[in-house]
Protein backbone atom coordinates (compact mmCIF):
# COMPACT_ATOMS: atom_id res chain seq x y z
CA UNK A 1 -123.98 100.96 115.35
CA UNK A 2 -125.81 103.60 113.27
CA UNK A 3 -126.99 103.05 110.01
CA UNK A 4 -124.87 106.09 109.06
CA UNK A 5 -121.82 104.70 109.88
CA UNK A 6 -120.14 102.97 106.85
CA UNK A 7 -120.21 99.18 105.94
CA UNK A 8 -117.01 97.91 106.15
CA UNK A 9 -115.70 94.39 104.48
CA UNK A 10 -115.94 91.71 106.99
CA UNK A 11 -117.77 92.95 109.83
CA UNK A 12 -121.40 91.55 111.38
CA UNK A 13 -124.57 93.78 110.81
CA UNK A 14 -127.97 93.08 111.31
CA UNK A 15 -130.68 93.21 108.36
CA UNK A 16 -133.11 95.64 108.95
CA UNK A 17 -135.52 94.50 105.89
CA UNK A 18 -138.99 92.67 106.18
CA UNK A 19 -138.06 89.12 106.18
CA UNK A 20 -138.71 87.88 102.67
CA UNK A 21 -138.47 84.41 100.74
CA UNK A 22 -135.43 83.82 98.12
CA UNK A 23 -135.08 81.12 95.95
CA UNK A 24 -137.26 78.77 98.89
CA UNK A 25 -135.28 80.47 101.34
CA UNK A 26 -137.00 82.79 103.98
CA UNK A 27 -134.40 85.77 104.95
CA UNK A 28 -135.36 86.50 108.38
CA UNK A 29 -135.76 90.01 109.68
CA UNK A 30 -133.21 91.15 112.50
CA UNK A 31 -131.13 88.44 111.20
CA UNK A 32 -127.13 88.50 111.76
CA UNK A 33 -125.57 88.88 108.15
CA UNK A 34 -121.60 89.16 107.56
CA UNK A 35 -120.53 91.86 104.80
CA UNK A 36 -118.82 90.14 102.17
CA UNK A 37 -118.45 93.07 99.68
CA UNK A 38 -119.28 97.21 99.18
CA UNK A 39 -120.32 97.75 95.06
CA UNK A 40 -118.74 101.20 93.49
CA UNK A 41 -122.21 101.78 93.11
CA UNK A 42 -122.76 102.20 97.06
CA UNK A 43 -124.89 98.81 97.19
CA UNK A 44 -123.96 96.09 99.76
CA UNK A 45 -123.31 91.98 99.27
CA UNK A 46 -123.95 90.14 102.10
CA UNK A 47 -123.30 86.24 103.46
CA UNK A 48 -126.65 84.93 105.11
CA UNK A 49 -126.58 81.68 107.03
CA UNK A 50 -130.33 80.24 107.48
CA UNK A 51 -131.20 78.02 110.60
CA UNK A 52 -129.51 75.16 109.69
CA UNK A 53 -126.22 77.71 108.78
CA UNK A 54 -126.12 77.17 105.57
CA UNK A 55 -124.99 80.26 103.90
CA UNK A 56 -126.55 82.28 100.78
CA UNK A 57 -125.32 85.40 99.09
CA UNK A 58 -127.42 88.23 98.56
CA UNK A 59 -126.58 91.23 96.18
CA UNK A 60 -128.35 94.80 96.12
CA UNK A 61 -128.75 95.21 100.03
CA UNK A 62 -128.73 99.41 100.55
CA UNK A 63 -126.31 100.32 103.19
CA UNK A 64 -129.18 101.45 105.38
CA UNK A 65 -130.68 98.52 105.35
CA UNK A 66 -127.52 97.07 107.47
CA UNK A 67 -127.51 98.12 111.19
């Protein structure tokens, strides 16, 4: 899937950011996120699930950071 294509509600992407830490929580590069909801604004919130699948919510993701 091309980063050009558009996020859509619901479906599985992968992050394409540098893995990071939030809030004690390391966001893993590569990792599987699920799209959870496409801002007016063009910006992406996404559903995370760390190793032990717990999930966290992350706002502000750019659409081409989804592929």
């Amino acid at each position: 899937m091309s980063a050009e294509s558009p996020v859509v509600v619901g479906e599985l992407r992968k992050l394409n950011r540098p893995t990071f830490l939030l809030n004690g929580i390391f966001v893993l590069q590569g990792s599987t996120v699920e799209v959870r909801a496409v801002r007016p604004d063009g910006l992406v919130e996404i559903e995370y699930r760390d190793r032990e699948g717990n999930p966290h919510i992350l706002t502000d993701i750019k659409p081409d950071e989804l592929v």
